[in-house]
PDB file of N, CA and C in Angstrom:
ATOM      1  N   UNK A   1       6.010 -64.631  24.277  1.00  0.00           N
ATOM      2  CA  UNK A   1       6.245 -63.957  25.531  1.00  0.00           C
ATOM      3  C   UNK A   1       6.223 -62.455  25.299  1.00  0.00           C
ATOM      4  N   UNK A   2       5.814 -61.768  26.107  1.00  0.00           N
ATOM      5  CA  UNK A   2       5.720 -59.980  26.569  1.00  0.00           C
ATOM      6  C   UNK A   2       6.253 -59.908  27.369  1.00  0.00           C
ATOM      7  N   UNK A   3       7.118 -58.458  27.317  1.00  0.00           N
ATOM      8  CA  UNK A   3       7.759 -58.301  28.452  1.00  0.00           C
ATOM      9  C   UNK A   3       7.318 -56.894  28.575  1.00  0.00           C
ATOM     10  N   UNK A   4       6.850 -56.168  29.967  1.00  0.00           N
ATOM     11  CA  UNK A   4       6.831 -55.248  30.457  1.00  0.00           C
ATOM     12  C   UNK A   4       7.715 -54.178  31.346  1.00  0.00           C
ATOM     13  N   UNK A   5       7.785 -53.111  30.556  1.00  0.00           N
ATOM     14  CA  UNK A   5       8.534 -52.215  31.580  1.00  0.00           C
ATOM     15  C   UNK A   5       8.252 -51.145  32.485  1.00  0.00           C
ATOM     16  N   UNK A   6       8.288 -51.159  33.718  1.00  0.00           N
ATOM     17  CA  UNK A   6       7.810 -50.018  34.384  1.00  0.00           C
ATOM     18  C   UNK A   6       8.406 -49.076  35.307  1.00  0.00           C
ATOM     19  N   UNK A   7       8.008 -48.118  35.441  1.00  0.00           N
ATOM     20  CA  UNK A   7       8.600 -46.844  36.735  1.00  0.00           C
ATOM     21  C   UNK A   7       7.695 -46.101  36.762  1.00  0.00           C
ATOM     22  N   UNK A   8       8.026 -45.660  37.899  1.00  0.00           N
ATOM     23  CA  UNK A   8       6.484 -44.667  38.107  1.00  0.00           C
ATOM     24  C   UNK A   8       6.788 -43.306  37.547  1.00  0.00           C
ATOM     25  N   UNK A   9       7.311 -43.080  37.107  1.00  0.00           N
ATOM     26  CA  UNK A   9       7.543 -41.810  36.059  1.00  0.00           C
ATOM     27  C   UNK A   9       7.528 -41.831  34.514  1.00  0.00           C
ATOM     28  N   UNK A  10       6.102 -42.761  34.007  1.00  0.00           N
ATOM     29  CA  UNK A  10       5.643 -43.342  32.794  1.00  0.00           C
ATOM     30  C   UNK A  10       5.176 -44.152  32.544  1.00  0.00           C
ATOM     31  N   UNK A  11       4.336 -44.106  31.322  1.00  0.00           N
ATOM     32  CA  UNK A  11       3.839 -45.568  31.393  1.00  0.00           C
ATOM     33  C   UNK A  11       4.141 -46.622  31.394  1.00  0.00           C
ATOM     34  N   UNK A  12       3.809 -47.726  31.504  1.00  0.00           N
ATOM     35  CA  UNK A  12       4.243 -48.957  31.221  1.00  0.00           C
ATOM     36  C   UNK A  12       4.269 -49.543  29.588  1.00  0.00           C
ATOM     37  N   UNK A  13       5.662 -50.013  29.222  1.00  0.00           N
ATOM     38  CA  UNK A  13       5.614 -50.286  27.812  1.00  0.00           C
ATOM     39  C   UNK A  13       5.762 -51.610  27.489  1.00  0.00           C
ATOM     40  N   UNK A  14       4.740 -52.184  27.094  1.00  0.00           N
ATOM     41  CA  UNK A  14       5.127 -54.261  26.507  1.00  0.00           C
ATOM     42  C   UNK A  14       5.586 -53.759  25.222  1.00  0.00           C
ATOM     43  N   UNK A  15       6.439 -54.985  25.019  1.00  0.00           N
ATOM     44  CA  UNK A  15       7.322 -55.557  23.977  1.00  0.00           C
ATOM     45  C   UNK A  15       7.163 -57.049  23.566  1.00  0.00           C
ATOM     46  N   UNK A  16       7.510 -57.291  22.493  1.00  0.00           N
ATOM     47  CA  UNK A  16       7.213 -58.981  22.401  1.00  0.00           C
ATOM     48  C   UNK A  16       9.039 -59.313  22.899  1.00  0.00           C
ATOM     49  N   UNK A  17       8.994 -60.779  23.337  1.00  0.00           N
ATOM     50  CA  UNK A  17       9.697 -60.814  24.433  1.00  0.00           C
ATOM     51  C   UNK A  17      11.517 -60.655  23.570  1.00  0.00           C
ATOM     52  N   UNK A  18      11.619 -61.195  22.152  1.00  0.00           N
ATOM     53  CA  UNK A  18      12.815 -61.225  21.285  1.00  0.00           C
ATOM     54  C   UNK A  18      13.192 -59.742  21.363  1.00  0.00           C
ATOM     55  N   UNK A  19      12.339 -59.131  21.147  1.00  0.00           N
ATOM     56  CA  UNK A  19      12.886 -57.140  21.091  1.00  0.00           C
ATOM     57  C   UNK A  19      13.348 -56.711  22.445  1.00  0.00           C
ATOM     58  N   UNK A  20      12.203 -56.995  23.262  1.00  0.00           N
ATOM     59  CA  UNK A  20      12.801 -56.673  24.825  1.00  0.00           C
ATOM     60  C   UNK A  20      13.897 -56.777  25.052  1.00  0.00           C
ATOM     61  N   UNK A  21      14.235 -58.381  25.301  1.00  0.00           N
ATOM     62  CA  UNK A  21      15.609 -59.109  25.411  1.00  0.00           C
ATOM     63  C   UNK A  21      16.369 -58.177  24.828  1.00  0.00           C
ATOM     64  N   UNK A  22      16.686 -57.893  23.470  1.00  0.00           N
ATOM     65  CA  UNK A  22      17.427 -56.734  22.688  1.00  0.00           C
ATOM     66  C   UNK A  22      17.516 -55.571  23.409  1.00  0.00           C
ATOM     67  N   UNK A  23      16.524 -55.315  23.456  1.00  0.00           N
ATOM     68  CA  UNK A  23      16.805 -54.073  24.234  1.00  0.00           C
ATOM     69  C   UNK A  23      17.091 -54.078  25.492  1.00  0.00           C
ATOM     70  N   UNK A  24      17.102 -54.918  26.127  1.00  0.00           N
ATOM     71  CA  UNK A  24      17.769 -54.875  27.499  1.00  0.00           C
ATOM     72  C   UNK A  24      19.315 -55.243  27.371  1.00  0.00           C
ATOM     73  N   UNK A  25      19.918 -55.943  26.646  1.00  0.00           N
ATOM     74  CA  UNK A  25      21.522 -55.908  26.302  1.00  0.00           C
ATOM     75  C   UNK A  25      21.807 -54.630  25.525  1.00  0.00           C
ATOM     76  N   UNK A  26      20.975 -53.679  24.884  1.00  0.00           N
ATOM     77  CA  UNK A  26      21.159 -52.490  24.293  1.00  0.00           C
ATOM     78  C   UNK A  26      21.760 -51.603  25.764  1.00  0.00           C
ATOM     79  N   UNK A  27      20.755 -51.833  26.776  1.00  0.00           N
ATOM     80  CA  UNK A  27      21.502 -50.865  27.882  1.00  0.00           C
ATOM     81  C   UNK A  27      22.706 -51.931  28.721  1.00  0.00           C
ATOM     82  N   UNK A  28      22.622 -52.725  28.548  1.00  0.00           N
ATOM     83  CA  UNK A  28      23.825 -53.082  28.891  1.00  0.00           C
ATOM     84  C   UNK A  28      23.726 -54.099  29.971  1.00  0.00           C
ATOM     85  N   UNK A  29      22.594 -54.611  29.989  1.00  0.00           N
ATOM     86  CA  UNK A  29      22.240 -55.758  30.790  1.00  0.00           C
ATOM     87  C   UNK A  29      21.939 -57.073  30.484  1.00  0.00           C
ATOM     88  N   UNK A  30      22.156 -58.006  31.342  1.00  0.00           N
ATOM     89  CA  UNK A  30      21.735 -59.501  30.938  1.00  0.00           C
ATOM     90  C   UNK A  30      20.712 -59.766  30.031  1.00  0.00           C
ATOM     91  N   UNK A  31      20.105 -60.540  29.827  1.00  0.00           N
ATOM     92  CA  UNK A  31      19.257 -60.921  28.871  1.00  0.00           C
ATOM     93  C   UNK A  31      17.914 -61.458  30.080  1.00  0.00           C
ATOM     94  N   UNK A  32      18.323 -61.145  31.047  1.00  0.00           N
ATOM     95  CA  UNK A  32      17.310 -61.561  32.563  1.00  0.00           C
ATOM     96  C   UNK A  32      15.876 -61.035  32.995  1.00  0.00           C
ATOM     97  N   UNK A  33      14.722 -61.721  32.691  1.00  0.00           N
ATOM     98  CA  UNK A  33      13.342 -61.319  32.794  1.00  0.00           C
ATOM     99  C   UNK A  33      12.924 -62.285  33.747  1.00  0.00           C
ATOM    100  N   UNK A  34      12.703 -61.602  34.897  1.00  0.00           N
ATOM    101  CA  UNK A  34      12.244 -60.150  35.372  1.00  0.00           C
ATOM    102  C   UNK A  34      13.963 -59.959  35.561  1.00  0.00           C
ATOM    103  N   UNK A  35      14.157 -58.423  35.588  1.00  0.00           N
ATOM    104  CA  UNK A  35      15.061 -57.620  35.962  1.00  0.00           C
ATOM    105  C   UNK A  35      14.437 -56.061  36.622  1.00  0.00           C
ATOM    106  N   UNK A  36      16.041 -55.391  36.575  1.00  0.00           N
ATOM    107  CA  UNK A  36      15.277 -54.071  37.290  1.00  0.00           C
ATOM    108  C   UNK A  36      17.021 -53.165  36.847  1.00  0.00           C
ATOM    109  N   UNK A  37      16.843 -51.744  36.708  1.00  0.00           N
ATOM    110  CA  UNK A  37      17.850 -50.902  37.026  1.00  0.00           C
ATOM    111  C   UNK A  37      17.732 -49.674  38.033  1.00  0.00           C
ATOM    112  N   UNK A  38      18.398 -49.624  38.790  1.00  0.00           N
ATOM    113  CA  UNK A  38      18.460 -48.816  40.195  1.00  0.00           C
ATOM    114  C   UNK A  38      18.253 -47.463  39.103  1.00  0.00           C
ATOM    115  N   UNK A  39      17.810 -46.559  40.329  1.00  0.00           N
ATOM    116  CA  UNK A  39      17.714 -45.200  39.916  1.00  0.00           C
ATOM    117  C   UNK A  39      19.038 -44.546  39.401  1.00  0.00           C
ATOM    118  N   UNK A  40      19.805 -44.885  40.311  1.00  0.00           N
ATOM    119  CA  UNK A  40      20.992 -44.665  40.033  1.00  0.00           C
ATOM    120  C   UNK A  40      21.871 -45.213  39.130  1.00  0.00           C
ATOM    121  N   UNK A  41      21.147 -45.786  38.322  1.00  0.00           N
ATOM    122  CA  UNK A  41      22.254 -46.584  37.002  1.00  0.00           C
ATOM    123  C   UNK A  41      21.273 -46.229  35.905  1.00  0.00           C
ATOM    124  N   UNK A  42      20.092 -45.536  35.878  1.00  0.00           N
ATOM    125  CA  UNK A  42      19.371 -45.173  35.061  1.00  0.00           C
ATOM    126  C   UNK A  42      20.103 -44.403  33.808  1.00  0.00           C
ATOM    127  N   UNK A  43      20.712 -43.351  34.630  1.00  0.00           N
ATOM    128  CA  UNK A  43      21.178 -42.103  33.288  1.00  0.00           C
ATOM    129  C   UNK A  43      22.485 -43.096  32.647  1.00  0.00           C
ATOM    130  N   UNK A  44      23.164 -43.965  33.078  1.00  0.00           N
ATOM    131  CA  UNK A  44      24.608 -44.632  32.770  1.00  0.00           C
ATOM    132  C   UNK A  44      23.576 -45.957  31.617  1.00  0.00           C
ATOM    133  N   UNK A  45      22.075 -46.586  32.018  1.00  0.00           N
ATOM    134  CA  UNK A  45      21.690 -47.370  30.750  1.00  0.00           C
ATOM    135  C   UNK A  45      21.461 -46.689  29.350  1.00  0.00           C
ATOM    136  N   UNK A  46      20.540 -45.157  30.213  1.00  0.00           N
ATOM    137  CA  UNK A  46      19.913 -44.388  29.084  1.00  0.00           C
ATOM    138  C   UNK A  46      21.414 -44.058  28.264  1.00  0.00           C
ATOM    139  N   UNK A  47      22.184 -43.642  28.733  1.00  0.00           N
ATOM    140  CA  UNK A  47      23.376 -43.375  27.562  1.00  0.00           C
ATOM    141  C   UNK A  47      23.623 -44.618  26.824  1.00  0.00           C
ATOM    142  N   UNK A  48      23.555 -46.145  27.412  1.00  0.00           N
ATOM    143  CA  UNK A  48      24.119 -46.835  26.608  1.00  0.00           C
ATOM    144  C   UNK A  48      22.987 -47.120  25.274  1.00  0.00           C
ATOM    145  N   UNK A  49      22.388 -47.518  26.140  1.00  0.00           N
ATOM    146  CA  UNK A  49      21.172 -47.859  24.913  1.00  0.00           C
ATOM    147  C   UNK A  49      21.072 -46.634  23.777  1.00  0.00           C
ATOM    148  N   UNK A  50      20.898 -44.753  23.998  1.00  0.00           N
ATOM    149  CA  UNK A  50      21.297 -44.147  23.009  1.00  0.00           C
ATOM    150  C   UNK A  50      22.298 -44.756  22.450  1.00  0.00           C
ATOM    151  N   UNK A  51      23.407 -44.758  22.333  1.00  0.00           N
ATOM    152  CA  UNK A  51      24.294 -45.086  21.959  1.00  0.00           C
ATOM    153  C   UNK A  51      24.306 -46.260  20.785  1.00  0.00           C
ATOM    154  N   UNK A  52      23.574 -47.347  21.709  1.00  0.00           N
ATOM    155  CA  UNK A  52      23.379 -48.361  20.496  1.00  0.00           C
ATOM    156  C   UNK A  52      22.337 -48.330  19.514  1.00  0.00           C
ATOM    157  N   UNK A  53      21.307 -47.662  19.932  1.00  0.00           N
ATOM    158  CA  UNK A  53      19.542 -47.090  18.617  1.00  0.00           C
ATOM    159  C   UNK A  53      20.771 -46.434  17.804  1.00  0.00           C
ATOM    160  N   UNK A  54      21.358 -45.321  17.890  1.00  0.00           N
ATOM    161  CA  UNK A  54      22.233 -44.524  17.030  1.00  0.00           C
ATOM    162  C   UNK A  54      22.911 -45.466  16.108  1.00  0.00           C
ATOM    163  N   UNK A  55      23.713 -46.611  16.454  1.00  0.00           N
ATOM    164  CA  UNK A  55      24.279 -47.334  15.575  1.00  0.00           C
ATOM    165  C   UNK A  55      23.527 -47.994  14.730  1.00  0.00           C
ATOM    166  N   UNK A  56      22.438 -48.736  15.468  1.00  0.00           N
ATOM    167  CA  UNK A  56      20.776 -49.051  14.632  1.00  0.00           C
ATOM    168  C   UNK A  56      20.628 -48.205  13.385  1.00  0.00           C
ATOM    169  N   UNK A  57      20.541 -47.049  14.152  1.00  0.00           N
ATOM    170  CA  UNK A  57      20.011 -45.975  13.130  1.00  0.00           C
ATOM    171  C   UNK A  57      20.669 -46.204  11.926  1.00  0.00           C
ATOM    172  N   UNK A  58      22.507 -45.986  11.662  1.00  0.00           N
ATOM    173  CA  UNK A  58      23.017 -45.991  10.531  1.00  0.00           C
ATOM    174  C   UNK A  58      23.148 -47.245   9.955  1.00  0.00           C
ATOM    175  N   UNK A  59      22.794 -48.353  10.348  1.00  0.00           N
ATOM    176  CA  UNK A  59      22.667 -49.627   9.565  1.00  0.00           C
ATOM    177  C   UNK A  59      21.975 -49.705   8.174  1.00  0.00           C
ATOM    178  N   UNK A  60      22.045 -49.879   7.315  1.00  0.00           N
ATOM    179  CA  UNK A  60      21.519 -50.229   6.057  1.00  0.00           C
ATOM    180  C   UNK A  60      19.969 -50.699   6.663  1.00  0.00           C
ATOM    181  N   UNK A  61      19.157 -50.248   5.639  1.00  0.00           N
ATOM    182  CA  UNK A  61      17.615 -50.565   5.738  1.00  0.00           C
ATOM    183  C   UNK A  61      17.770 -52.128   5.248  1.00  0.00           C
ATOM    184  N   UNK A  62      16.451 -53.260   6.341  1.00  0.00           N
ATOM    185  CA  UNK A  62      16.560 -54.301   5.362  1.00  0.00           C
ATOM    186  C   UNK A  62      16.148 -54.253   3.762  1.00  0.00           C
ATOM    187  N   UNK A  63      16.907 -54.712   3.141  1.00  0.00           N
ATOM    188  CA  UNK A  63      16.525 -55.470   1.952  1.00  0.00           C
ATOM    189  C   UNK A  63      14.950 -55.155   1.120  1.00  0.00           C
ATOM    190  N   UNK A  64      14.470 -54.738   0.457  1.00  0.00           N
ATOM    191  CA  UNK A  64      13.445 -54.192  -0.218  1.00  0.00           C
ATOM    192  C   UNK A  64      13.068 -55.409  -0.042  1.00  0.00           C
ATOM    193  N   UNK A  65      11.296 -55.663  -0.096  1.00  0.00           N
ATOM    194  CA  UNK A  65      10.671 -56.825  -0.164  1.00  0.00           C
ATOM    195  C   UNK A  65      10.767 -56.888  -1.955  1.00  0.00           C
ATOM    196  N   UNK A  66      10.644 -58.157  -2.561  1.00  0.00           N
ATOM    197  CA  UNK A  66      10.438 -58.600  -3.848  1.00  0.00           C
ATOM    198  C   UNK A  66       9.069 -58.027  -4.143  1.00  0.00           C
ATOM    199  N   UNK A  67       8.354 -57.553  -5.128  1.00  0.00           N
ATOM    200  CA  UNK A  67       7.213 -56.904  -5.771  1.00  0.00           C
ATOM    201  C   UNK A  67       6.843 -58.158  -5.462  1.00  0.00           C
ATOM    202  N   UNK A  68       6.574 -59.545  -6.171  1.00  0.00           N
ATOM    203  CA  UNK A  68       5.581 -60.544  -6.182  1.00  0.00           C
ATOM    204  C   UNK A  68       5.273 -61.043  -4.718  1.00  0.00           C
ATOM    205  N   UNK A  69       6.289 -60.490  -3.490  1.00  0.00           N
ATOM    206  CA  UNK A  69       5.489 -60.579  -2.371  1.00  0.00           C
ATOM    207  C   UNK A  69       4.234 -59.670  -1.923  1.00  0.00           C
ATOM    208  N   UNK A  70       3.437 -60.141  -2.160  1.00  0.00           N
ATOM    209  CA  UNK A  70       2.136 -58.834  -1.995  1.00  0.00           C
ATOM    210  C   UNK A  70       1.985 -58.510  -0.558  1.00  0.00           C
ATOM    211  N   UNK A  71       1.931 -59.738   0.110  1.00  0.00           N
ATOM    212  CA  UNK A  71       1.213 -60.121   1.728  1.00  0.00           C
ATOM    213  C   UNK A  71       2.540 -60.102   2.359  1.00  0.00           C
ATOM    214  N   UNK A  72       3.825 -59.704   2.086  1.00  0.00           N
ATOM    215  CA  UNK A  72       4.857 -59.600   3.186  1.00  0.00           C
ATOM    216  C   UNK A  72       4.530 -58.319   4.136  1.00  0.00           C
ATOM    217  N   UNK A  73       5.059 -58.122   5.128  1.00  0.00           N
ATOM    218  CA  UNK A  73       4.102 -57.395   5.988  1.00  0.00           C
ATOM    219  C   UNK A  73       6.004 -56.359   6.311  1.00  0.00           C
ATOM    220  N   UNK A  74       5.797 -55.119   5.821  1.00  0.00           N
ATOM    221  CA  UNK A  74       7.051 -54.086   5.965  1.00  0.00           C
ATOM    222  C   UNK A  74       7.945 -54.479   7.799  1.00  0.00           C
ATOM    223  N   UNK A  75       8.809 -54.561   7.624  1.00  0.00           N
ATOM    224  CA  UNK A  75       9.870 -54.487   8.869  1.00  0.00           C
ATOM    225  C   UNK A  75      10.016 -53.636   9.819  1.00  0.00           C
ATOM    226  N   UNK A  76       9.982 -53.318  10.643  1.00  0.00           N
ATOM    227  CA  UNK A  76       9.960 -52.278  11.937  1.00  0.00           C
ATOM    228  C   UNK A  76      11.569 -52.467  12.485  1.00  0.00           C
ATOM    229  N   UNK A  77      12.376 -51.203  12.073  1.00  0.00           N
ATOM    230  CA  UNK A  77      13.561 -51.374  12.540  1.00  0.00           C
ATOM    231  C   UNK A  77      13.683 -51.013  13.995  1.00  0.00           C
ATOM    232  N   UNK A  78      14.667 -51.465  14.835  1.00  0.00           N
ATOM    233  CA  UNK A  78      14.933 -51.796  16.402  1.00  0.00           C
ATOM    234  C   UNK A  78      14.951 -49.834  16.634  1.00  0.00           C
ATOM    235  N   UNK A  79      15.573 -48.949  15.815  1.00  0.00           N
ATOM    236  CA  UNK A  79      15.511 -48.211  15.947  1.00  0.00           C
ATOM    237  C   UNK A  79      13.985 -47.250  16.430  1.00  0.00           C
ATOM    238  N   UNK A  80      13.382 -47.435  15.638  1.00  0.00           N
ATOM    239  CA  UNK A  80      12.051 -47.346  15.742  1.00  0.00           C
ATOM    240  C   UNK A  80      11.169 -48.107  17.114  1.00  0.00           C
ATOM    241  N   UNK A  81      11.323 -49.214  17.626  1.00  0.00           N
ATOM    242  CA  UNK A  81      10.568 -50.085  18.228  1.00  0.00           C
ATOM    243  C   UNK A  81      11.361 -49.486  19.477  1.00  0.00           C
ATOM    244  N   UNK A  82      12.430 -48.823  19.881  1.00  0.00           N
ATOM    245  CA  UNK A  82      13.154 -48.503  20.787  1.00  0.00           C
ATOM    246  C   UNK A  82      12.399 -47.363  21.454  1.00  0.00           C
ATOM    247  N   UNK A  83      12.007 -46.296  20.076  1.00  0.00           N
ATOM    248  CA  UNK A  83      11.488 -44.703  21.202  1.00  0.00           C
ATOM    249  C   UNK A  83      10.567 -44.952  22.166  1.00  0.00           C
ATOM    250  N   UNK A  84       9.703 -46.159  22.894  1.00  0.00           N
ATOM    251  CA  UNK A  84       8.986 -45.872  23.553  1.00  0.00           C
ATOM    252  C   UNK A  84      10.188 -46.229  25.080  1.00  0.00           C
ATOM    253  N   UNK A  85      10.791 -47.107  24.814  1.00  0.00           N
ATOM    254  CA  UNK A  85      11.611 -47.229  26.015  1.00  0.00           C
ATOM    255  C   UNK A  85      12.682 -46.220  25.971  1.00  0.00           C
ATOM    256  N   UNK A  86      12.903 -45.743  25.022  1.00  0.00           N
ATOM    257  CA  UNK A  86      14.102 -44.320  25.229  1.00  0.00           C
ATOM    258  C   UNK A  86      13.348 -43.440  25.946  1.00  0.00           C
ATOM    259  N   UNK A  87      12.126 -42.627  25.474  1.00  0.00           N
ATOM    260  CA  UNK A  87      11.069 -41.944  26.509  1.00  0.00           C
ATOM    261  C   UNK A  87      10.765 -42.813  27.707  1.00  0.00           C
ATOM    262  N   UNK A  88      10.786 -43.722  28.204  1.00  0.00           N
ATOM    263  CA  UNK A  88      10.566 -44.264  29.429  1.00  0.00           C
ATOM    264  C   UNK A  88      11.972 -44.028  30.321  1.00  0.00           C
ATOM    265  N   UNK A  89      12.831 -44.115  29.726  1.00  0.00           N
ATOM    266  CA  UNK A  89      14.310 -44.407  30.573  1.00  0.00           C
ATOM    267  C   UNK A  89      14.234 -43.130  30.850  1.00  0.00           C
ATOM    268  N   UNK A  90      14.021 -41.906  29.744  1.00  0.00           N
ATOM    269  CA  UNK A  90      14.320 -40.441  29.922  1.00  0.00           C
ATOM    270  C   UNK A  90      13.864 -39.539  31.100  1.00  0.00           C
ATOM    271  N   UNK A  91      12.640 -40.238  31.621  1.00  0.00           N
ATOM    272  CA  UNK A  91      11.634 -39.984  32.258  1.00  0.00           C
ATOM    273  C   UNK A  91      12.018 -40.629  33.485  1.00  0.00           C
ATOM    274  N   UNK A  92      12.343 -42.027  33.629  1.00  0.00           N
ATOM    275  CA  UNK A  92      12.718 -42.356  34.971  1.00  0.00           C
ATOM    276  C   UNK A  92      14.048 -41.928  34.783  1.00  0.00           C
ATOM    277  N   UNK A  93      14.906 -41.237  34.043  1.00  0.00           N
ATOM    278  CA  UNK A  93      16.238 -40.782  35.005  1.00  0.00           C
ATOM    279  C   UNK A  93      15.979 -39.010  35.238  1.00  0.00           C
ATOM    280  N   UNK A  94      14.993 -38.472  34.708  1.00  0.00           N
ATOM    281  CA  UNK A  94      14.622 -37.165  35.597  1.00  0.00           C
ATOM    282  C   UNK A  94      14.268 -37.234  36.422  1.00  0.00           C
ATOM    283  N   UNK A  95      13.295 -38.447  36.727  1.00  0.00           N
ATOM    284  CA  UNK A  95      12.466 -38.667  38.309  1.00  0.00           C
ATOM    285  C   UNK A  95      13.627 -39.094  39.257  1.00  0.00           C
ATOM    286  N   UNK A  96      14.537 -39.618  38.705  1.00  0.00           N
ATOM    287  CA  UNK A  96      15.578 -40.681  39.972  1.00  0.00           C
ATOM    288  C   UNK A  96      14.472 -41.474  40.129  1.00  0.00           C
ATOM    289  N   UNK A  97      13.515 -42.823  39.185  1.00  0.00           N
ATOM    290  CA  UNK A  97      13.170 -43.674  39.393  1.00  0.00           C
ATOM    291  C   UNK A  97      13.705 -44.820  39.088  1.00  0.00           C
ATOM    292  N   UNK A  98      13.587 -45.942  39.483  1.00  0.00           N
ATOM    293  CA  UNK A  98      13.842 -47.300  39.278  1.00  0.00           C
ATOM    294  C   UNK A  98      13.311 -47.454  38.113  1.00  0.00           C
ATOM    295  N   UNK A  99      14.024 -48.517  37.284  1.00  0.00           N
ATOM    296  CA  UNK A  99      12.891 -48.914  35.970  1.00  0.00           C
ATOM    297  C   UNK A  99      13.320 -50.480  36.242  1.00  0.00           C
ATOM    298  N   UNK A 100      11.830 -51.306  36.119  1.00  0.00           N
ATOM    299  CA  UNK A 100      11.577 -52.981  36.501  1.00  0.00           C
ATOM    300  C   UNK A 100      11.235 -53.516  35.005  1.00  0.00           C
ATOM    301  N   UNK A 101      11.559 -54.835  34.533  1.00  0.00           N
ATOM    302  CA  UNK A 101      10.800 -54.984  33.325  1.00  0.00           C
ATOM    303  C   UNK A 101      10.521 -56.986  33.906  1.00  0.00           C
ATOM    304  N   UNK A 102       9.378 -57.241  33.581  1.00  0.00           N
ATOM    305  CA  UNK A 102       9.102 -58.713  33.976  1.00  0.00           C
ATOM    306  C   UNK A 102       8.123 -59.421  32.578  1.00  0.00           C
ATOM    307  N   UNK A 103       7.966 -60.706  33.041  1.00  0.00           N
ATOM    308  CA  UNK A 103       7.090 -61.074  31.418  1.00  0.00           C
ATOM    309  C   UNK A 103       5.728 -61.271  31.950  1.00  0.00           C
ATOM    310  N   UNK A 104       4.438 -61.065  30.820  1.00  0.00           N
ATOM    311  CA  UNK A 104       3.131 -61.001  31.021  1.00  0.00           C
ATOM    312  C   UNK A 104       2.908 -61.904  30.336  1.00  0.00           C
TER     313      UNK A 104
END
């Protein structure tokens, strides 16, 4: 599953649907696709979700891969996979836009 997020003050960003989900309890919402946050609860998600990438952030890196794994493929921490929806939220709470996210 993909999940998409949109407002008209940015692009639209897919996610595979396990990260999304994450990141939508990061701002502080159900785990509910399709959803939506009012314009007006925009700047109150964008703080939460900062809030939680930041704690992301100081978490211990996973675990070094073992050398004899050649073909393990490096980890993408939540921190990282987050900046495109931190720039999306940032953007719809300057606009006072709605932000919608549904699955593709």
């Amino acid at each position: 599953m993909l999940v998409t997020f949109r407002t008209k003050a940015y692009a639209n960003v897919t996610m595979f649907g396990n990260v999304a989900l994450e990141m939508i309890k990061m701002m502080g919402h159900s785990e509910t696709v399709p959803g939506a946050i009012t314009a007006e609860n925009v700047p109150t998600a964008l703080e939460q979700f900062k809030a939680a990438v930041a704690i992301e952030k100081n978490k211990p890196d996973p675990e070094e891969v073992e050398d004899d794994e050649e073909d393990a493929e490096p980890q993408v921490s939540i921190a990282t996979r987050a900046l495109p929806l931190l720039e999306l939220l940032t953007a719809a709470a300057k606009d006072d836009c709605d932000v919608m996210w549904d699955k593709e």
